[in-house]
Protein backbone atom coordinates (compact mmCIF):
# COMPACT_ATOMS: atom_id res chain seq x y z
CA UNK A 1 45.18 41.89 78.93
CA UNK A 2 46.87 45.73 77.54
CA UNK A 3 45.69 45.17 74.14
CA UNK A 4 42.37 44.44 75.54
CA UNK A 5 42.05 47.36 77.86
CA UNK A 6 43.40 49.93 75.07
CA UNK A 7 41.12 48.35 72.88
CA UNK A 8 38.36 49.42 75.20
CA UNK A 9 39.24 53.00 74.76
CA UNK A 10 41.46 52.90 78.38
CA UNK A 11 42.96 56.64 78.41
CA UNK A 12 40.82 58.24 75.98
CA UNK A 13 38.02 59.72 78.88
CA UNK A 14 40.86 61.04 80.83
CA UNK A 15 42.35 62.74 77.81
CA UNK A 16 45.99 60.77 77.70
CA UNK A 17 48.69 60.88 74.99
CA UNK A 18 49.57 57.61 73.45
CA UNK A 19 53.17 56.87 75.74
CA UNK A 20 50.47 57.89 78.71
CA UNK A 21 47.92 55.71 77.70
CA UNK A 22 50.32 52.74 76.81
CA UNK A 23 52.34 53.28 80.16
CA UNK A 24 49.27 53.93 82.33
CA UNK A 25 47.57 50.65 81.24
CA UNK A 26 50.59 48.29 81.13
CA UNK A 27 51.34 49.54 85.13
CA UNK A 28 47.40 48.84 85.93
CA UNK A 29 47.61 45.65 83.99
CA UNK A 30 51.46 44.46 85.26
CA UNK A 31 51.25 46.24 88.57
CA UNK A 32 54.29 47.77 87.81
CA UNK A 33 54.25 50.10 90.64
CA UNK A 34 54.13 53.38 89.61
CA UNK A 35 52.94 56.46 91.02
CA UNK A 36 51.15 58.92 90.22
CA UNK A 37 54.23 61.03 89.98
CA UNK A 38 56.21 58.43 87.79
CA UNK A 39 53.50 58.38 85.24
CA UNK A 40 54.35 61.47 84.50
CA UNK A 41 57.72 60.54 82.84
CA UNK A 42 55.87 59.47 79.92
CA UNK A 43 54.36 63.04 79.44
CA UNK A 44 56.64 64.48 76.92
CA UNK A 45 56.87 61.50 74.85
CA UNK A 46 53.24 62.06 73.34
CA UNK A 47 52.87 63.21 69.50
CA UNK A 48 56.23 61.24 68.86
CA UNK A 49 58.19 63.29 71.38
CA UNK A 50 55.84 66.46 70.15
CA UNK A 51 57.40 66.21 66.61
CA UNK A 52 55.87 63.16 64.89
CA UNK A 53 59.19 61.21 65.30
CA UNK A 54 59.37 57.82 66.92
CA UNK A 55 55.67 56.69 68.38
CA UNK A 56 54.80 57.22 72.50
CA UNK A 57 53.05 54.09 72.08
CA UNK A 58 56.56 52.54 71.35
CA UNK A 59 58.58 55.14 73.50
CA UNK A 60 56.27 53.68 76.53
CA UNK A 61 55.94 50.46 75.82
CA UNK A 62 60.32 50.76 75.93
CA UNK A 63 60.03 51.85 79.39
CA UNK A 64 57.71 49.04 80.84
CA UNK A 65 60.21 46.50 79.17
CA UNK A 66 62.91 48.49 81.14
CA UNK A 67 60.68 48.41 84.38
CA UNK A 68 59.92 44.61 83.99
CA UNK A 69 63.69 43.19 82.46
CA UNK A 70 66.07 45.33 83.72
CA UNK A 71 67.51 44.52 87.19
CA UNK A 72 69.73 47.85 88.09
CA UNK A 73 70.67 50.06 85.07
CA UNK A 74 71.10 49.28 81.53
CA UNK A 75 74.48 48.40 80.85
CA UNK A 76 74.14 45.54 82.87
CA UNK A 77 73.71 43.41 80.27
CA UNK A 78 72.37 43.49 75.94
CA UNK A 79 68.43 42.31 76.99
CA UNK A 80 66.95 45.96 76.98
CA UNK A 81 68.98 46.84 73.84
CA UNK A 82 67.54 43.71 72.19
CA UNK A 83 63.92 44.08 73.56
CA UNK A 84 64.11 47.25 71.91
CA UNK A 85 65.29 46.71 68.48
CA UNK A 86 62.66 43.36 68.48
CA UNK A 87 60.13 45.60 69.24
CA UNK A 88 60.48 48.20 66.87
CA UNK A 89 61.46 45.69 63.89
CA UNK A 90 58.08 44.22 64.59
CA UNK A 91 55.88 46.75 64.73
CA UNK A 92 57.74 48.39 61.87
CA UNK A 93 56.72 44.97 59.92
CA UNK A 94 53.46 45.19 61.02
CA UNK A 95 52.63 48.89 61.02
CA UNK A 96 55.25 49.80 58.12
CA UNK A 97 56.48 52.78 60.40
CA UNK A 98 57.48 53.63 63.70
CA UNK A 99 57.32 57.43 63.22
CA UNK A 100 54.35 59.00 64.42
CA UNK A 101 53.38 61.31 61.48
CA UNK A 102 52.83 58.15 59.57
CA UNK A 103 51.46 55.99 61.48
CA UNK A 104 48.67 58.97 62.30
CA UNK A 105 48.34 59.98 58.20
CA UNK A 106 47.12 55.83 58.03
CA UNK A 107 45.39 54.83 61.31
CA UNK A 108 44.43 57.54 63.10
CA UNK A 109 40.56 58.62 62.69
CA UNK A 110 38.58 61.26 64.27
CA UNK A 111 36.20 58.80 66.28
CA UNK A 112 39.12 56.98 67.34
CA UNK A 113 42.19 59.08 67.54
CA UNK A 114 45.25 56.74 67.34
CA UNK A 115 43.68 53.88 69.35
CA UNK A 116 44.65 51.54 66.50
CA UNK A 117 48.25 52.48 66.62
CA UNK A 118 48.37 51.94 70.15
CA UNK A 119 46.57 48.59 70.14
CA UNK A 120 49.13 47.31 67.78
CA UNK A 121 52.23 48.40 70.39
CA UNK A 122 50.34 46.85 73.36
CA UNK A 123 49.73 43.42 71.34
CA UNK A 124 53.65 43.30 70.76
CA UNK A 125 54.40 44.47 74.35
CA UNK A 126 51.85 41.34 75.48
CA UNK A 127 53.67 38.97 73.29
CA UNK A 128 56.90 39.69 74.21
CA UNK A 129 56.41 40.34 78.07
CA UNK A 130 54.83 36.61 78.14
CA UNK A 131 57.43 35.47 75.98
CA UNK A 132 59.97 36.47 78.43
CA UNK A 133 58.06 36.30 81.96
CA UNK A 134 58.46 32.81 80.49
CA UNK A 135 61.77 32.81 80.06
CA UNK A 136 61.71 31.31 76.79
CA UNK A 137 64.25 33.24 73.95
């Protein structure tokens, strides 16, 4: 399971932001197919997007739900656009923020860096994922 394997410290020996460590796992654990050189997309999202705004744990957990629900593109239909809001209203309700400067002032530690944080956005990702590979709304 991705909470599991973040849990486990998954990212932290190699050095990985949060959106790295969130979309590295969840392609190892869905076998979403990316490459090396995909991974890399989730570089710059890190550090909230490098200035504490909206968490790479959540940033990267938005693009495996694109990777997993989206056929073509987008605008093909709402289900991205609602994946998204559902996500961030719950982690907002469980976390109380989805900015990354507070989420790090109240869960990040030295030992652990922001494991915590991303723990939390991989147990939502899990839920909803099965929820949906499901296909129950």
């Amino acid at each position: 399971m991705l909470s599991e394997l973040i849990n486990q410290g998954f990212g932290e020996r190699e050095d990985l932001n949060c959106a790295e460590t969130m979309l590295f796992a969840a392609n190892k654990v869905y076998d979403l197919g990316l490459d090396k050189e995909a991974l890399k997309l989730s570089a710059g999202f890190g550090g909230g997007m490098a200035i504490e705004n909206k968490c790479g744990a959540l940033t990267a957990s938005i693009m495996v739900l694109g990777k997993m629900f989206v056929k073509d593109r987008a605008h093909e239909s709402s289900k991205i656009k609602e994946l998204t809001k559902e996500l961030f209203e719950k982690y907002q309700e469980e976390m109380g923020s989805i900015d990354c400067a507070p989420l790090k002032k109240n869960y990040r530690t030295e030992e652990f860096k922001c494991r915590y944080v991303i723990y939390k956005a991989a147990e939502i990702l899990e839920r909803m994922i099965e929820r949906e590979s499901r296909g129950i709304s």
